[in-house]
Protein backbone atom coordinates (compact mmCIF):
# COMPACT_ATOMS: atom_id res chain seq x y z
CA UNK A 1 265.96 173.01 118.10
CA UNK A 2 262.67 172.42 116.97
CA UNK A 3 260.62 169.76 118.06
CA UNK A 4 258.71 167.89 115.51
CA UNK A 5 254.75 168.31 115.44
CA UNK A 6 253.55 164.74 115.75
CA UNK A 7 251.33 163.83 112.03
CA UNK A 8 247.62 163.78 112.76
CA UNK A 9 246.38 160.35 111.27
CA UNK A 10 244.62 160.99 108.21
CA UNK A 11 240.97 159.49 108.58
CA UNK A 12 240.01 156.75 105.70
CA UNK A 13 236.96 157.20 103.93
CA UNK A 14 234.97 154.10 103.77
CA UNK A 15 231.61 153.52 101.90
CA UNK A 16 228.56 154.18 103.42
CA UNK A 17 225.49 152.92 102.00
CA UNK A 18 222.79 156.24 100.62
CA UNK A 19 218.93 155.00 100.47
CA UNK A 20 217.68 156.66 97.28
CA UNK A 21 214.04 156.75 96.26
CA UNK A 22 212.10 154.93 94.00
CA UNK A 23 212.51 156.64 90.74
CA UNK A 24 209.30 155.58 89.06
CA UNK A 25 206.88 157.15 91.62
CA UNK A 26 209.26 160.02 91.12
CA UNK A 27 208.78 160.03 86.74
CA UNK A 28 205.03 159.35 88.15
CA UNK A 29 204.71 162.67 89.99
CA UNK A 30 206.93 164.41 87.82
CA UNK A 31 204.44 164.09 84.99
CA UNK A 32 201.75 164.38 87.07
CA UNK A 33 202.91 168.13 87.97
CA UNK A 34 203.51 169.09 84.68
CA UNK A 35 199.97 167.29 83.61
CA UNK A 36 198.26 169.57 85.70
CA UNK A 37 200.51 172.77 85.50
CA UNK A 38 200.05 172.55 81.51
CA UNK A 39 196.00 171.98 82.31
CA UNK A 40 196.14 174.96 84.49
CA UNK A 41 198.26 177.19 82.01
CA UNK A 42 195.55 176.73 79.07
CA UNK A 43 192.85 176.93 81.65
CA UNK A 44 193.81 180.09 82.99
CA UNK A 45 192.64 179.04 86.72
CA UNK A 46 195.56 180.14 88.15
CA UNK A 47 198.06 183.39 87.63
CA UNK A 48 200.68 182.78 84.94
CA UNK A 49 203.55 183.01 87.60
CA UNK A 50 202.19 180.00 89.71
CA UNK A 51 201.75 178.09 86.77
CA UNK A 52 205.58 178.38 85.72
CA UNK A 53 206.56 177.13 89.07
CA UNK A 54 204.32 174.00 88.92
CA UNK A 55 206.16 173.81 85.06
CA UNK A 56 209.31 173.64 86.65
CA UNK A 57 208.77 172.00 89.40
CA UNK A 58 208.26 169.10 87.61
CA UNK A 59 210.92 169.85 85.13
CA UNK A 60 213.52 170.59 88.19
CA UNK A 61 212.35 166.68 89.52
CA UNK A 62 214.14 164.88 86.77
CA UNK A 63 217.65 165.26 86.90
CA UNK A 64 217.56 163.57 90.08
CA UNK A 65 216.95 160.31 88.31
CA UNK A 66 219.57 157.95 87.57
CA UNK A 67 219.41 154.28 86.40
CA UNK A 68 222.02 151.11 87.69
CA UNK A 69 222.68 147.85 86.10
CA UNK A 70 223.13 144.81 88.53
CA UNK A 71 226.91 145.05 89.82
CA UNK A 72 227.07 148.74 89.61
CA UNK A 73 226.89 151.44 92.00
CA UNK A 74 227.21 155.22 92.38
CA UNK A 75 228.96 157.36 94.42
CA UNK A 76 226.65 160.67 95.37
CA UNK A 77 228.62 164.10 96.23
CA UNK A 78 226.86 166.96 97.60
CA UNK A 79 228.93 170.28 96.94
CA UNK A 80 232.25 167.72 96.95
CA UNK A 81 230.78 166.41 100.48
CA UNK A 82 230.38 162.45 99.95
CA UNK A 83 227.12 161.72 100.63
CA UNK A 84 226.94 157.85 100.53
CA UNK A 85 227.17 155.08 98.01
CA UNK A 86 223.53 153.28 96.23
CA UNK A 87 223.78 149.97 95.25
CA UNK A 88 220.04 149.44 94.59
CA UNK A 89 219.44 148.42 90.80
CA UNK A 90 217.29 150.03 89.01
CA UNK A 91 215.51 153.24 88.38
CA UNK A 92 216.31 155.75 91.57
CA UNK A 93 216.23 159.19 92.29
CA UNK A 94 217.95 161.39 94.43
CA UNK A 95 218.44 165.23 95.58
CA UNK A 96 218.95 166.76 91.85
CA UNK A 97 221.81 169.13 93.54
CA UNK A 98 223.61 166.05 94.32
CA UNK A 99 226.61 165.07 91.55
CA UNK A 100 226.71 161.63 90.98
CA UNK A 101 229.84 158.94 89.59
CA UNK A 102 229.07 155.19 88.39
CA UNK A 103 231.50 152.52 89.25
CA UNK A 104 231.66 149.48 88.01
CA UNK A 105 231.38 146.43 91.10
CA UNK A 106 231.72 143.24 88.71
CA UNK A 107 234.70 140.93 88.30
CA UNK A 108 237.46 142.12 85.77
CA UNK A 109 240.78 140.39 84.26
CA UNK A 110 244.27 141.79 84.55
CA UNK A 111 246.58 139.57 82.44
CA UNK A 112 249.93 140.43 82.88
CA UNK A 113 252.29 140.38 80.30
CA UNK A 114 255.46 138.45 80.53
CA UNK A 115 258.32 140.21 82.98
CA UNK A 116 261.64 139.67 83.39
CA UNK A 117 262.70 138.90 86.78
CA UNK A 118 265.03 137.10 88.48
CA UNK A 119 264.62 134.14 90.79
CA UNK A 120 265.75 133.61 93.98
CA UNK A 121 269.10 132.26 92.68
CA UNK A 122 269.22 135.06 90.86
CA UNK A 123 268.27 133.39 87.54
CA UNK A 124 266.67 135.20 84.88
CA UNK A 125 263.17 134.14 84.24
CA UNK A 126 260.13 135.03 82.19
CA UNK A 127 256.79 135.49 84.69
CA UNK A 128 253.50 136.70 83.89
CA UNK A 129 249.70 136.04 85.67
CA UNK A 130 245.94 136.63 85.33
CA UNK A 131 244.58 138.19 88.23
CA UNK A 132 240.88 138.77 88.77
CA UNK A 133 239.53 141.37 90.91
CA UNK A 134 236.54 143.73 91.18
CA UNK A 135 235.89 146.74 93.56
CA UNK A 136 234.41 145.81 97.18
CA UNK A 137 234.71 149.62 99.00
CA UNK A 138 233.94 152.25 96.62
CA UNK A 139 234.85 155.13 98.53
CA UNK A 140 238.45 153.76 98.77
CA UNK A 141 239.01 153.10 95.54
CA UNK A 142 237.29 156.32 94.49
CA UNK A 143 238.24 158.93 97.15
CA UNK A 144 241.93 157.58 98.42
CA UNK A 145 243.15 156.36 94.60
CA UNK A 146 243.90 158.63 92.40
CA UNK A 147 242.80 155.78 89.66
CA UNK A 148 242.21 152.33 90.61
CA UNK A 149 242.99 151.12 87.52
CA UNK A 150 246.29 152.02 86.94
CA UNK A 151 246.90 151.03 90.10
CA UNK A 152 245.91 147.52 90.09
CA UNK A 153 248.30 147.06 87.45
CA UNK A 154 251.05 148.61 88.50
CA UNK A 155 250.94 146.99 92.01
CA UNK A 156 250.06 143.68 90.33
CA UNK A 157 253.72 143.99 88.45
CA UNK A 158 255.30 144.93 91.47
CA UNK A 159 253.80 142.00 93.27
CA UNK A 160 254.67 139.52 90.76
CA UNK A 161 258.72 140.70 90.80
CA UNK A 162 258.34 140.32 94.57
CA UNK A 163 257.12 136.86 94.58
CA UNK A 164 259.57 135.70 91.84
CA UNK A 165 262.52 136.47 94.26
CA UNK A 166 261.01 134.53 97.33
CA UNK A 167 261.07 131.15 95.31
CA UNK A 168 263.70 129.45 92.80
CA UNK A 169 262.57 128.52 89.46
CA UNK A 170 263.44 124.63 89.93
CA UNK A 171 264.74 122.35 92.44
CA UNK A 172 268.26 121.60 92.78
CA UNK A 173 270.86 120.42 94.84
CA UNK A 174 271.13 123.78 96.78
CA UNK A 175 267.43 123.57 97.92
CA UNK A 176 265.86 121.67 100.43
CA UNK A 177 263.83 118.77 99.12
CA UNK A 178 260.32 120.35 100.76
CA UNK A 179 260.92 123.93 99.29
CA UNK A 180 258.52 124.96 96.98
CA UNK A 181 259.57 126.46 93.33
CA UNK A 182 257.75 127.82 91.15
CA UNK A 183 257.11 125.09 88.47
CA UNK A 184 256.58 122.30 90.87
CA UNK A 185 254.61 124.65 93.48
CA UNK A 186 252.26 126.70 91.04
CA UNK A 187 249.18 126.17 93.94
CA UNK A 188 251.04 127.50 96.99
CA UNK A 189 252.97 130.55 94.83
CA UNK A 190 249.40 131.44 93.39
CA UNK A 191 248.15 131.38 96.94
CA UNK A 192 251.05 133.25 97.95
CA UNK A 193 250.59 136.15 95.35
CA UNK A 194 246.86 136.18 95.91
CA UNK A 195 247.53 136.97 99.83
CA UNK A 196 250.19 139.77 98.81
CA UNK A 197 248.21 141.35 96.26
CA UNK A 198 244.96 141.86 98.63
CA UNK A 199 247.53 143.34 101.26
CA UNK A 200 248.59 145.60 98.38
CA UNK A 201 245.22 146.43 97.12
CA UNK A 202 243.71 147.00 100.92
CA UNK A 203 244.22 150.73 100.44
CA UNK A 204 242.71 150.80 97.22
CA UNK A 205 239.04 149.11 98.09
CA UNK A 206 239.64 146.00 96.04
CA UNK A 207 239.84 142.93 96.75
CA UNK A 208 241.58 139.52 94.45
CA UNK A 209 238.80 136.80 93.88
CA UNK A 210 241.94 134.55 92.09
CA UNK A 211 245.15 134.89 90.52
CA UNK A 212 247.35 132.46 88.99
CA UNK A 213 250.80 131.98 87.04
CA UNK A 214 249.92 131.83 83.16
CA UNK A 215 253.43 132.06 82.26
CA UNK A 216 256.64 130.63 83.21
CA UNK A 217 259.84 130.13 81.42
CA UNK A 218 263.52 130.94 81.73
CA UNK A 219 264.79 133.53 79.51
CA UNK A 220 265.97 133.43 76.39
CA UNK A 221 269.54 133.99 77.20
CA UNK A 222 269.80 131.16 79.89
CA UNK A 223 267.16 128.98 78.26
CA UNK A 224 269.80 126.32 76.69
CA UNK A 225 271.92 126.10 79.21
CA UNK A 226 269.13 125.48 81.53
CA UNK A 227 267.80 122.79 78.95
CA UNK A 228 270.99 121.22 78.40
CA UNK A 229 271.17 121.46 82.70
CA UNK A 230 267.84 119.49 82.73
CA UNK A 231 268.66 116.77 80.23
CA UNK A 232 271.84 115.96 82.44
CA UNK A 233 269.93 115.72 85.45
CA UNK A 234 267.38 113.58 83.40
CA UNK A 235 270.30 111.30 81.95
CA UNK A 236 271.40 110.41 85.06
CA UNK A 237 268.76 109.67 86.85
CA UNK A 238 267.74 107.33 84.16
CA UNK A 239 271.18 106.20 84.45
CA UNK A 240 270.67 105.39 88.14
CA UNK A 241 267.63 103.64 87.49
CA UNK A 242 269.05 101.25 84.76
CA UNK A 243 272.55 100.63 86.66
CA UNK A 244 270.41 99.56 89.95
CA UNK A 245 268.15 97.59 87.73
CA UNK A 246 271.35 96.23 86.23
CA UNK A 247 272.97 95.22 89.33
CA UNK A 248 269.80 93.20 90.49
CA UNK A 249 269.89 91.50 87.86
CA UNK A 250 273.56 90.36 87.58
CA UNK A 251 273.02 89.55 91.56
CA UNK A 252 270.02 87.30 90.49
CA UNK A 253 271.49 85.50 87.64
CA UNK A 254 274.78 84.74 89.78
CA UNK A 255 272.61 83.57 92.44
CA UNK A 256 270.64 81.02 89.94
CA UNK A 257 273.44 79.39 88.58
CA UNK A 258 275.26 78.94 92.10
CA UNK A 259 271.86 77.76 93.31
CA UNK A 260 271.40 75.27 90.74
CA UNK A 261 275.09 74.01 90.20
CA UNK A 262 275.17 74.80 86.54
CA UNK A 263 278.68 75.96 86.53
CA UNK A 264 281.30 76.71 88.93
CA UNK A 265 282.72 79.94 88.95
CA UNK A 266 285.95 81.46 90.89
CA UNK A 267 286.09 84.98 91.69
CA UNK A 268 287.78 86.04 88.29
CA UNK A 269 285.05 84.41 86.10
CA UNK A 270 282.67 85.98 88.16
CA UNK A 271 284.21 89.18 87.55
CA UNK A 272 284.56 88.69 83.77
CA UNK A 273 280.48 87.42 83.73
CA UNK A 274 279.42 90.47 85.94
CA UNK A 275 281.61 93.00 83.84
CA UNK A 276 279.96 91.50 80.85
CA UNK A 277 276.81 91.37 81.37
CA UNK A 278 276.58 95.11 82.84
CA UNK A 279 277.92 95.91 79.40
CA UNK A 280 275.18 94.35 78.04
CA UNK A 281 272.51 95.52 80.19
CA UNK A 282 273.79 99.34 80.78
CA UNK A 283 274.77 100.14 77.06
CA UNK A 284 272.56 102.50 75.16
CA UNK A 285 273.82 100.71 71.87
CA UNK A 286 273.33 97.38 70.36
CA UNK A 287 275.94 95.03 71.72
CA UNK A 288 277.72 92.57 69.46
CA UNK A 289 278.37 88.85 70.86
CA UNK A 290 282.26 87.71 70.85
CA UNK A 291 282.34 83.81 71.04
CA UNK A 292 285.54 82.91 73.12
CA UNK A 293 286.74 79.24 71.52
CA UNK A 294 289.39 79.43 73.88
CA UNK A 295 289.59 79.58 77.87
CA UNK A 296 289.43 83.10 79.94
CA UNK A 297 293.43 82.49 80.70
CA UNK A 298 294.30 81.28 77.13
C-alpha cells in the first residue's frame, strides 16, 4: 500500500502595502532630461550617442507613472512576482518594468433577484436582498479569486437559499412563540446573512458593510392558500377578542340588574337573556328585535 503524502498548506497571499514615488517630481525630471538632452543635441556639446541616451532616458521615465482616484488602488507585478499594493491617491510613479492592475476599493450594490426557495417547513417562498460590499484585501480578491465579481454573486445566492431554510416564513402553531421568521424577524435574519456572507467572502478579500431582505413573498402557487390560511387565523382571533368582550359584558349587565333588584331572574331566564344577548353582541349581521307578548313558558 501506499501511504498518502500529507498536502503542504498552500500559503495565502495577503496585501502588502508598495510606497511609490511622487510622480510629479518624476514628470519634473523627466522633462528636465529631455530639456537638456534636446539643448545638447542642437548644441552639439556632446557626441550624438550620449545625447540619445539622455533622450531616452527621459522618455524610458514615463511609463512608470500612473494616476489613482480616492478609493482605488493598484496591484504592482514585477515579472508575475507581486510586488505590493499603493493606495496613495494621486499622481505616482513606479519601476516602469513593473505591470500594474487598478481595483476598485469603494462600496458597490448586489441586488439579488427574487429566488425560489423553500422555508424551513419546506414552503415555497420568493427571497431576494441587497447586499453592499467593497474590496478590503486586494491581493485576495485578486490573486486567490479567479473573479471577485462573479463570485460575490454567486456566493450571495447560495447564502440567501441557506438562510431561507434555517427560518420559517411565518409563525404558527408548530413554532415556538420566541422563534424568529422571516417576516416578523427581518433585523436578526439580515444580521444573520450579513455574518454568513463575510464567512463566505473571507477567502475572497471582501468584506459586507450591510445586507438586507428587499423581497419576501410566498410563491405564486401557495400564495392563496397561504392568504386564505392568514385570514382564518385573523378571523378568529378577532373572534376571540369579540366573544371575551362579549362575555364581560353579559357578566356585567347580569350583575347590574341583580345588584339593583330590577328583575328577578331564575336560571332559565338567565340562560335565555345570556343566549340572547351574545347573539346580539357576537353577530357580524344586523340583528332584528322579536317582541315576546307572551311569557318564556307560554
Amino acid at each position: 500500500m501506499h501511504e498518502q503524502t500529507p498536502s503542504i498548506p498552500r500559503p495565502v497571499r495577503r496585501e502588502r502595502p508598495y510606497r511609490s514615488v511622487n510622480g510629479y517630481g518624476i514628470v519634473a525630471v523627466a522633462l528636465l532630461i529631455l530639456a537638456v538632452g534636446a539643448w545638447v543635441l542642437v548644441q552639439r556639446m556632446m557626441p550624438l550617442p550620449m545625447n540619445v541616451v539622455l533622450i531616452v532616458a527621459g522618455v524610458a521615465l514615463l511609463p512608470g507613472l500612473y494616476m489613482l482616484q480616492p478609493n482605488e488602488g493598484i496591484i504592482l507585478t514585477l515579472f508575475g512576482e507581486y510586488q505590493g499594493t499603493d493606495r496613495t491617491e494621486g499622481l505616482r510613479w513606479t519601476n516602469p518594468f513593473q505591470a500594474g492592475q487598478k481595483i476598485s476599493l469603494r462600496a458597490r450594490n448586489l441586488n439579488t433577484p427574487p429566488l425560489k426557495v423553500n422555508d424551513k417547513r419546506g414552503n415555497p417562498v420568493e427571497i431576494g436582498a441587497a447586499v453592499v460590499w467593497r474590496v478590503h484585501d486586494t491581493a485576495q480578491a485578486v490573486f486567490e479569486i479567479d473573479d471577485y465579481n462573479k463570485f460575490v454573486a454567486i456566493q450571495s445566492e447560495a447564502a440567501i437559499r441557506h438562510l431561507a431554510t434555517l427560518y420559517a416564513y411565518d409563525s404558527g402553531d408548530d413554532l415556538q412563540s420566541d422563534e424568529v421568521t422571516l417576516r416578523a424577524g427581518l433585523d436578526v435574519v439580515a444580521d444573520a446573512l450579513k455574518a454568513e456572507l463575510n464567512q463566505r467572502f473571507a477567502s475572497a478579500g471582501v468584506e459586507v458593510l450591510d445586507a438586507k431582505l428587499t423581497h419576501l413573498a410566498y410563491a405564486p402557487e401557495i400564495a392563496q392558500v397561504m392568504l386564505r390560511r392568514q385570514q382564518a387565523v385573523a378571523i378568529v382571533s378577532a373572534r376571540h377578542q369579540i366573544v371575551a368582550g362579549a362575555v364581560g359584558m353579559v357578566e356585567a349587565a347580569l350583575k347590574g340588574l341583580s345588584e339593583r333588584n330590577l328583575v328577578v331572574l331564575d336560571d332559565e331566564r338567565k340562560a335565555s337573556m345570556v343566549s340572547n344577548l351574545l347573539v346580539v353582541l357576537c353577530s357580524d349581521r344586523e340583528t332584528q328585535p322579536v317582541v315576546n307578548t307572551g311569557t318564556l313558558y307560554t
